[in-house]
Protein backbone atom coordinates (compact mmCIF):
# COMPACT_ATOMS: atom_id res chain seq x y z
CA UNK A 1 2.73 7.16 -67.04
CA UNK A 2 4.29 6.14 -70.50
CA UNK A 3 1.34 3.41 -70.50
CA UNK A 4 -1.58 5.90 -70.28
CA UNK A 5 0.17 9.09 -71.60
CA UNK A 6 -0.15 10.54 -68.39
CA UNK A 7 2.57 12.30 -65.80
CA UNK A 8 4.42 10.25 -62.97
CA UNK A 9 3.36 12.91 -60.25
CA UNK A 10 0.14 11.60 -61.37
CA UNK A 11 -0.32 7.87 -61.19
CA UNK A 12 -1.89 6.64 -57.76
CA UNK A 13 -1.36 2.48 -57.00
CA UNK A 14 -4.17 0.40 -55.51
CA UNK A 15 -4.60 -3.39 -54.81
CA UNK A 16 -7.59 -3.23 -57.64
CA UNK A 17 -9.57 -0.97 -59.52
CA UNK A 18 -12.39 -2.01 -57.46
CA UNK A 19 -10.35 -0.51 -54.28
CA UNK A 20 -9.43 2.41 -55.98
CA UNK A 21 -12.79 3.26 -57.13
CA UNK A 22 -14.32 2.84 -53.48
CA UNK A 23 -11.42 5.33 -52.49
CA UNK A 24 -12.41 7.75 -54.82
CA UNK A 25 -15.68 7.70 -54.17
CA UNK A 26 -15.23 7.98 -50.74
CA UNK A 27 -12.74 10.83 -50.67
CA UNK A 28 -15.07 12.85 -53.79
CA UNK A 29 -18.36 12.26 -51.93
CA UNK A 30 -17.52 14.32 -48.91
CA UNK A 31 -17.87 17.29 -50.88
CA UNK A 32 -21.08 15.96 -52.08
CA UNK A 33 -24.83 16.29 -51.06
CA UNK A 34 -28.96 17.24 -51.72
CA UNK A 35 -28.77 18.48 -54.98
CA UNK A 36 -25.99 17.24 -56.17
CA UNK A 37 -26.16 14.26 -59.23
CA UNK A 38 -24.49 11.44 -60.10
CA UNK A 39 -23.90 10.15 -63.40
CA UNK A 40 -23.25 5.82 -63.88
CA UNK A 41 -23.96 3.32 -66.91
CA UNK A 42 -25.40 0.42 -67.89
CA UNK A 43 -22.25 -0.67 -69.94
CA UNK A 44 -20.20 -0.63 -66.68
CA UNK A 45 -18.55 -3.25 -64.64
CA UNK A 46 -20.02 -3.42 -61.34
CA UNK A 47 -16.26 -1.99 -59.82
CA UNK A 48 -17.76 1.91 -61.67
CA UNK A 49 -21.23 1.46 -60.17
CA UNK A 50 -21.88 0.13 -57.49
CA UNK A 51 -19.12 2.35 -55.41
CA UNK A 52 -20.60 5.51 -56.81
CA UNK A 53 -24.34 4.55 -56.49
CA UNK A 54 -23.27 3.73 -52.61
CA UNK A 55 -21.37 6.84 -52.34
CA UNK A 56 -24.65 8.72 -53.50
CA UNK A 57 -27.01 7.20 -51.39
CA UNK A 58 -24.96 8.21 -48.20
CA UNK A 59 -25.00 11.66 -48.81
CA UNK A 60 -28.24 11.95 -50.16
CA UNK A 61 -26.93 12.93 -53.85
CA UNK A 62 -29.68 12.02 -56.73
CA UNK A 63 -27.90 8.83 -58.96
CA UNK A 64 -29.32 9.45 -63.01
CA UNK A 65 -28.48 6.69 -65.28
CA UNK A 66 -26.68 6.26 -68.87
CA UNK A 67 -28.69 3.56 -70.36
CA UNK A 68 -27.68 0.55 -72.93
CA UNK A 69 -29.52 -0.01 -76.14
CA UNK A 70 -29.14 -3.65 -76.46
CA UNK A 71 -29.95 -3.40 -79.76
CA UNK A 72 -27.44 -1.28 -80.30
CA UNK A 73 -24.87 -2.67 -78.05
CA UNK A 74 -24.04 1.04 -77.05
CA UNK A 75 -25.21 3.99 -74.52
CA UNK A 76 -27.97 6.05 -75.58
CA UNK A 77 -26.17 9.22 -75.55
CA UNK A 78 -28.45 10.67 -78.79
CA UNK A 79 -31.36 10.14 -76.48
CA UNK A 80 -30.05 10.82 -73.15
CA UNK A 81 -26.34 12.59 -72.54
CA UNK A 82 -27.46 15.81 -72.69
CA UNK A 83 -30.66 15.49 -70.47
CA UNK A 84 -28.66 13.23 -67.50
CA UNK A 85 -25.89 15.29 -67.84
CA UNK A 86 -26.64 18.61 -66.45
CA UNK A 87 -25.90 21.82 -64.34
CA UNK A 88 -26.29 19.62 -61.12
CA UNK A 89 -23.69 16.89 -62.06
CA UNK A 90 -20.73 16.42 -59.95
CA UNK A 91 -19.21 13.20 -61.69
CA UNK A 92 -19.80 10.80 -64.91
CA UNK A 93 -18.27 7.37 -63.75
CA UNK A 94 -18.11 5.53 -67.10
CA UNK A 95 -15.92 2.67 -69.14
CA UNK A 96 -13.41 3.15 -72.03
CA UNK A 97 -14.73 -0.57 -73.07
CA UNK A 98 -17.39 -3.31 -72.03
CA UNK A 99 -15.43 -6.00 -70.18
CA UNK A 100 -18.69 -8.12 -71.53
CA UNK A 101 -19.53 -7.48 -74.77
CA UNK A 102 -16.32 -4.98 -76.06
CA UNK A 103 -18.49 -1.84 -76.57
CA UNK A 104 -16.22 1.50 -76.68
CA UNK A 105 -18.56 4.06 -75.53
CA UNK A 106 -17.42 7.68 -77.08
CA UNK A 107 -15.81 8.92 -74.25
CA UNK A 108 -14.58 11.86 -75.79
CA UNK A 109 -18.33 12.66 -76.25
CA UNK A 110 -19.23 12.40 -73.11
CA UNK A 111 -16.34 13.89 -71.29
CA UNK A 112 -16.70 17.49 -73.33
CA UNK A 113 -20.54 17.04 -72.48
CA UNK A 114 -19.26 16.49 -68.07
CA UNK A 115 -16.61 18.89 -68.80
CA UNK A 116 -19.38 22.06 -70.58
CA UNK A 117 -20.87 21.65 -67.31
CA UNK A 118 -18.21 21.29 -64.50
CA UNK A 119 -18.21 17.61 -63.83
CA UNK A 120 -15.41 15.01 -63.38
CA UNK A 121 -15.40 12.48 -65.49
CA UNK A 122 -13.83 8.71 -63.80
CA UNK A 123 -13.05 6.26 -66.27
CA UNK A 124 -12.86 2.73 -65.94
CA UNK A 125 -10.16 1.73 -68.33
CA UNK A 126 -9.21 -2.37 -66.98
CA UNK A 127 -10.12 -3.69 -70.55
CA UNK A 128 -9.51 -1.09 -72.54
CA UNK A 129 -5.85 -0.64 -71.68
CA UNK A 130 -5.53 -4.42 -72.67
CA UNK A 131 -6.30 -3.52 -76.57
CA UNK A 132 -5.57 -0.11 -77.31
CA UNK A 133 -3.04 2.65 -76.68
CA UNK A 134 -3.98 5.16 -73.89
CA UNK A 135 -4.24 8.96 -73.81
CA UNK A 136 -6.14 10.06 -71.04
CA UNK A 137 -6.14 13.76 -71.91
CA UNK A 138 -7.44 12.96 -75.33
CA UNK A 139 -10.24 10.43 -73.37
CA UNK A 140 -11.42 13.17 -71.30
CA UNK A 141 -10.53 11.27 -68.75
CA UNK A 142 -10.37 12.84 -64.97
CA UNK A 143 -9.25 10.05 -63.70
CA UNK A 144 -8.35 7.07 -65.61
CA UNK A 145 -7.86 3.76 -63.68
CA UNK A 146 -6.94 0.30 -64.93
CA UNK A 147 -5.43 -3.26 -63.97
CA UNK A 148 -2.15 -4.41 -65.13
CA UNK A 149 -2.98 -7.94 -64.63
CA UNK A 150 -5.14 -7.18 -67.60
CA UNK A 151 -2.06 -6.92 -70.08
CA UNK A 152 0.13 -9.24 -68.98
CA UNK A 153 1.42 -7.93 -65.48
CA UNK A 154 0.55 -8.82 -61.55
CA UNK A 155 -2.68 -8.36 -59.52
CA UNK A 156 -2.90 -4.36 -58.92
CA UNK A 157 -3.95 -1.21 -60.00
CA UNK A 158 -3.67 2.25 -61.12
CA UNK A 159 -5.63 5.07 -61.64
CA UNK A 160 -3.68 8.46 -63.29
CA UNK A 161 -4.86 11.77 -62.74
CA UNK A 162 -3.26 15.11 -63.35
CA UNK A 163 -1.49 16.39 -60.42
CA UNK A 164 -3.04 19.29 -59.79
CA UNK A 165 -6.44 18.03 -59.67
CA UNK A 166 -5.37 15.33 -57.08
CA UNK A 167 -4.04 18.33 -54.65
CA UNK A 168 -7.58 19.45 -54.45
CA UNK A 169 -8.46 16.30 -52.98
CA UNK A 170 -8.22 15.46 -49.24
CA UNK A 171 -8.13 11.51 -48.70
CA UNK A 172 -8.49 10.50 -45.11
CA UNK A 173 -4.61 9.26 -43.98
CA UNK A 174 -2.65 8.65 -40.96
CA UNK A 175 -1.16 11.37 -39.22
CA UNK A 176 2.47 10.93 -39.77
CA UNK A 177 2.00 9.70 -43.86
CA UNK A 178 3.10 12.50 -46.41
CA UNK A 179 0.64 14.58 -47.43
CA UNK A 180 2.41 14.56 -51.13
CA UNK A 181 0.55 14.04 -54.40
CA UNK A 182 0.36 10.83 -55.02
CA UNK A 183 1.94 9.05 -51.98
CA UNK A 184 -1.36 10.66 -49.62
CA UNK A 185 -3.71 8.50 -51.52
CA UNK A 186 -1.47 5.08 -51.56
CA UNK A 187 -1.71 3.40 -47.87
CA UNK A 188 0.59 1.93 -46.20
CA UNK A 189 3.79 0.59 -47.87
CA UNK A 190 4.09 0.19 -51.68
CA UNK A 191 4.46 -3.77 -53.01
CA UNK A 192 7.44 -2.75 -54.91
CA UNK A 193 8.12 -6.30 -56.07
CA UNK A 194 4.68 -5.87 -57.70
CA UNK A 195 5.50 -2.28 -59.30
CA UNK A 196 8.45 -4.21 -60.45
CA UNK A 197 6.33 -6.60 -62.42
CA UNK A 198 4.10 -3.84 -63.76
CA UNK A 199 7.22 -2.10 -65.22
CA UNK A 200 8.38 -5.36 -66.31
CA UNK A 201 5.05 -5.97 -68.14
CA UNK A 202 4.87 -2.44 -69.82
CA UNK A 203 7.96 -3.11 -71.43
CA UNK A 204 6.99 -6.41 -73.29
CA UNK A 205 4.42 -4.64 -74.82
CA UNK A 206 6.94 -1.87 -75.56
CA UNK A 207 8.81 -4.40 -77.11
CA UNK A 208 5.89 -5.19 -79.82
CA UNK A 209 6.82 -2.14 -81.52
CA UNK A 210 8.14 -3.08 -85.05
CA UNK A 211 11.42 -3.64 -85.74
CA UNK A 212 13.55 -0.39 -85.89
CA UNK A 213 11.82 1.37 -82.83
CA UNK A 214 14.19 -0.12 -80.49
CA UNK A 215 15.77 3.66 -79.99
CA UNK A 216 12.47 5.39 -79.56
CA UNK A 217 11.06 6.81 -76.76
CA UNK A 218 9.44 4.16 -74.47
CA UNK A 219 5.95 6.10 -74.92
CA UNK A 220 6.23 6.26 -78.79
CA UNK A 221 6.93 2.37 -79.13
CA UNK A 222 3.80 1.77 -76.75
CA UNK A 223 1.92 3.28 -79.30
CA UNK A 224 3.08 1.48 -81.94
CA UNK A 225 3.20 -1.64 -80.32
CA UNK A 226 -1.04 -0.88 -80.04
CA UNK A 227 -0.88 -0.45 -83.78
CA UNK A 228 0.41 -3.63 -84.30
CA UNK A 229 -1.78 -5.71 -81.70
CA UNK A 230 -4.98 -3.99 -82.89
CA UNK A 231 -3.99 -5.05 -86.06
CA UNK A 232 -3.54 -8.73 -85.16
CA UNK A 233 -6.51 -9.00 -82.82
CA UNK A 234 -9.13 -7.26 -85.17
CA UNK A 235 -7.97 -9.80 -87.82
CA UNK A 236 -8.71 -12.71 -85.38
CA UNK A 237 -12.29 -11.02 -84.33
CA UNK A 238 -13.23 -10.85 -87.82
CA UNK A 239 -12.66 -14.50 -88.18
CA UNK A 240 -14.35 -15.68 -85.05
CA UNK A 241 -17.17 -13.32 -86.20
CA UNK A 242 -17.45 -15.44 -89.52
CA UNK A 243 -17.34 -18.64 -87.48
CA UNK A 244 -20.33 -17.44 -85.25
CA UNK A 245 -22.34 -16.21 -88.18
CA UNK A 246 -22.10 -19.58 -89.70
CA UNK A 247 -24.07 -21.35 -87.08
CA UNK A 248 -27.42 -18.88 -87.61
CA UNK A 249 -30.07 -18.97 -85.00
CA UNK A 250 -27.89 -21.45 -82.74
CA UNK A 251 -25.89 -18.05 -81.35
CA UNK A 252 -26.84 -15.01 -81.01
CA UNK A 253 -24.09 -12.49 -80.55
CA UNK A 254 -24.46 -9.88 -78.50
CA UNK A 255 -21.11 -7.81 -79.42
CA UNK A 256 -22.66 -5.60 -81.92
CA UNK A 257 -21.40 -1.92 -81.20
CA UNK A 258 -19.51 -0.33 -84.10
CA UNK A 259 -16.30 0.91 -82.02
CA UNK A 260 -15.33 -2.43 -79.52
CA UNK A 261 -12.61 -4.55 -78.07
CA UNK A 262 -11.92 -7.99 -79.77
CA UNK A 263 -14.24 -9.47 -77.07
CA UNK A 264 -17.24 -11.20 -78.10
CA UNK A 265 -20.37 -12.39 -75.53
CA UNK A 266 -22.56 -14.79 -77.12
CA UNK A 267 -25.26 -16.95 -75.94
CA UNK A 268 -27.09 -20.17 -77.20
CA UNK A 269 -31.27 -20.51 -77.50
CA UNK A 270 -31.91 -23.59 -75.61
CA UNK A 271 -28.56 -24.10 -74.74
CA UNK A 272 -26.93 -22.85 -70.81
CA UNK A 273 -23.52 -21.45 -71.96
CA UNK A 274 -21.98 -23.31 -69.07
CA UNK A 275 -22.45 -26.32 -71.21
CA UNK A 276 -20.49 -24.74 -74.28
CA UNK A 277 -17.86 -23.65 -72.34
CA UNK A 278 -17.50 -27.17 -70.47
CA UNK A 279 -17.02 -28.62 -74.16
CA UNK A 280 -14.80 -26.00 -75.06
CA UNK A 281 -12.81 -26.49 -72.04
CA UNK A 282 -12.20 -29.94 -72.87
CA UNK A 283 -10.92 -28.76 -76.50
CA UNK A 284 -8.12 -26.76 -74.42
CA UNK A 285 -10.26 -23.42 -75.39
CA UNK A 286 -10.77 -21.28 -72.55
CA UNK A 287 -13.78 -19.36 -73.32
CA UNK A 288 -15.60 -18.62 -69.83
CA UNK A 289 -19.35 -18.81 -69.29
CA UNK A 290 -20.91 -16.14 -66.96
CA UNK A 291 -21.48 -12.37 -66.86
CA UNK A 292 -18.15 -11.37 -65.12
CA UNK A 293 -19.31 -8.50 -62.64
CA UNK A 294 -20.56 -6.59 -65.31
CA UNK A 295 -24.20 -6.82 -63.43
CA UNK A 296 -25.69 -3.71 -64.86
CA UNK A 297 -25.14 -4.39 -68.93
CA UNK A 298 -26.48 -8.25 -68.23
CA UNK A 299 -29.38 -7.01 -67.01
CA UNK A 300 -30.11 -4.44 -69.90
CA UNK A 301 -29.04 -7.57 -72.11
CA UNK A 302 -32.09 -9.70 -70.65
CA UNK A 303 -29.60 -12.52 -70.04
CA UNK A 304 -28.31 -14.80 -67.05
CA UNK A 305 -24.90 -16.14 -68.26
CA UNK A 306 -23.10 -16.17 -72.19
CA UNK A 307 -19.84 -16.96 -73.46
CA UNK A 308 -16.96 -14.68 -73.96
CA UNK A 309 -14.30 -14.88 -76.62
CA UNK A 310 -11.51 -12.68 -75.94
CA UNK A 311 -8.56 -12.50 -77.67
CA UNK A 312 -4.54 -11.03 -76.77
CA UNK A 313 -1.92 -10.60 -79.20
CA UNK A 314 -0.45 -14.50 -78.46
CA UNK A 315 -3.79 -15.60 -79.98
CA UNK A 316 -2.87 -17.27 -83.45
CA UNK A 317 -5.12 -18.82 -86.53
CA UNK A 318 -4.75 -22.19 -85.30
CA UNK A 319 -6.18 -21.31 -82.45
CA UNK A 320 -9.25 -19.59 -83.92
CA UNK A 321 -9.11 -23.21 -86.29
CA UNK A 322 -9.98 -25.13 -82.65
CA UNK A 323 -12.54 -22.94 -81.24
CA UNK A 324 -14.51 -23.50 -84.65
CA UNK A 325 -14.20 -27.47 -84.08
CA UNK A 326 -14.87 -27.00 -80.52
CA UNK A 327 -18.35 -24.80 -81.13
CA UNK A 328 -19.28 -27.10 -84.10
CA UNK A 329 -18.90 -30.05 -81.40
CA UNK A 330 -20.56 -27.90 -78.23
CA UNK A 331 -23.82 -26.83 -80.77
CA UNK A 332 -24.06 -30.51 -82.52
C-alpha cells in the first residue's frame, strides 16, 4: 500500500499478474454480455489482453481496440479514445508503461475519458512500478496490478484496488473461506515467506531516499527514493541513446515515445538480434533478444524479435562504457 499509494484493505496477492488478470476478468465478465464493450491496446503485454479479449468472447461482449502508432511509439488516443471509448464500455484494460519499448501511455487521459462514461479502468503496472513512484488514484487507476519481482523482490503479484469497489465484486470461493475484502479474492493460503520478501524489497528502495529521510514516513521516502532513481536511470538512457545514434542506419530504435521507461527495443537491418545479444552476452551484457509477451505492440511494430536495454538504479557508467564496446563488436 505505501508502494502504490493505495490502502491495505485494498491490496489483493496473486502468484502473477498474469493470474490476477485472468481472475479479474473472470469474476468482472459475469456481469458482462451483448452489448456490452471492451476496451484493450496494442501497447500491452499479452498478461492485459489476451485475458480480457477471452473474457469477451465468452460472453459475447464486442472487444474495440486502442491502436499503436509505430511512428509515434504511442496510442492513438487523438484519433481514437473518444470514438472506442463510449456509452457501451464496461472496462479499459491498459499499461502504465511498454514492457517493450518503455512507452507511458497518458493514463490519466484515458482513465477521465473510461471514468466520463462509467467504465473501469485495469492497469497493468509490472514495469512501470520498476521506474517510477506510484499513485493509483492520481493514474486513474481501478485496479492497479504489478510484480514485485520487477523491483527487486520474489516471484508474485499484486493488484490494489479501493475497498469499496472490491465489495461489489463476487469472486467464485470455497464455502468455508471469508468472504472479507481482500482475503475472498486470495485462494488458498498466503506464501507469507514471499510477502516477507516483498516487504523486504519495498524497503530497499525506501532506503534510496537521500540522506536525512531516514525519519520520514515510509510512503514519503518511496517517493523520493523514485526521484532519485529516475534521476540516475534517465541519465544512463540518455547515454545509451547517444551510443545507438552513433551507429546510423545499423539500428533502428524503436523507443521513441516522449513520456517512457529507461527501456530501449532496438533492432538491426540485416542483422537477427539473437546474434547481437549472443555477442553481448559474451561481453557479460545482458541485453535479451525477443519480444517478451508483449505480442500485440510487436505486431503493430512489423517486427519478429529486437533487443532490449533496460536499465535499474545498480546500472553504472562503466557499464554503459561495455555495452558501447560490445555493440561496436556485435555491428562490426
Amino acid at each position: 500500500a505505501d508502494l502504490l499509494g493505495a490502502q491495505p484493505e485494498g491490496i489483493v496477492y496473486g502468484r502473477s499478474a498474469t493470474q490476477l488478470a485472468y481472475d479479474f476478468a473472470r469474476h468482472l465478465s459475469r456481469d458482462w454480455g451483448p452489448g456490452d464493450e471492451i476496451v484493450v491496446t496494442q501497447l500491452d503485454h499479452d498478461a492485459n489482453v489476451r485475458p480480457w479479449v477471452q473474457a469477451a468472447e465468452r460472453v459475447g461482449a464486442t472487444l474495440r481496440w486502442l491502436t499503436l502508432d509505430p511512428s509515434a511509439a504511442d496510442l492513438r488516443l487523438d484519433d481514437e479514445l473518444d470514438d472506442v471509448v463510449n456509452d457501451r464500455t464496461r472496462l479499459v484494460a491498459v499499461t502504465g508503461a511498454s514492457n517493450l519499448i518503455g512507452t507511458r501511455p497518458d493514463l490519466a487521459r484515458i482513465a477521465d475519458r473510461a471514468h466520463a462514461v462509467g467504465a473501469l479502468v485495469y492497469v497493468d503496472g509490472v514495469h512501470l512500478t520498476a521506474h517510477a513512484a506510484i499513485d493509483v488514484a492520481a493514474l486513474g487507476a481501478d485496479f492497479f496490478a504489478c510484480s514485485p519481482y520487477k523491483y527487486f523482490g520474489p516471484h508474485c503479484a499484486m493488484l490494489a484496488a479501493d475497498p469499496a469497489l472490491l465489495e461489489t465484486i463476487t469472486p467464485d470461493k470455497l464455502l468455508p473461506a471469508t468472504n472479507d475484502v481482500p482475503e475472498r479474492f486470495e485462494y488458498g493460503t498466503l506464501p507469507y515467506e514471499i510477502m516477507a520478501g516483498v516487504t523486504a524489497a519495498i524497503e530497499f528502495i525506501a532506503g534510496l531516499a537521500p540522506a536525512g529521510r531516514d525519519a520520514a514516513p515510509r510512503r514519503d521516502r518511496i517517493v523520493a527514493a523514485y526521484e532519485v532513481v529516475d534521476a540516475h536511470e534517465l541519465r544512463l538512457r540518455r547515454r545509451i541513446e547517444e551510443v545507438l545514434a552513433g551507429f546510423g542506419d545499423r539500428v533502428v530504435v524503436h523507443s521513441t515515445a516522449a513520456a517512457r521507461t529507461p527501456t530501449l527495443f532496438a533492432t538491426f537491418p540485416g542483422r537477427h538480434s539473437d546474434d547481437v545479444a549472443r555477442v553481448l552476452a559474451e561481453r557479460g551484457i545482458h541485453a535479451p533478444s525477443g519480444t517478451f509477451y508483449a505480442y500485440e505492440p510487436a505486431r503493430a511494430l512489423g517486427v519478429e524479435a529486437g533487443l532490449r536495454i533496460g536499465l535499474a538504479p545498480y546500472n553504472d557508467d562503466a557499464e554503459v562504457d561495455r555495452l558501447a564496446q560490445a555493440l561496436a563488436a556485435a555491428l562490426a
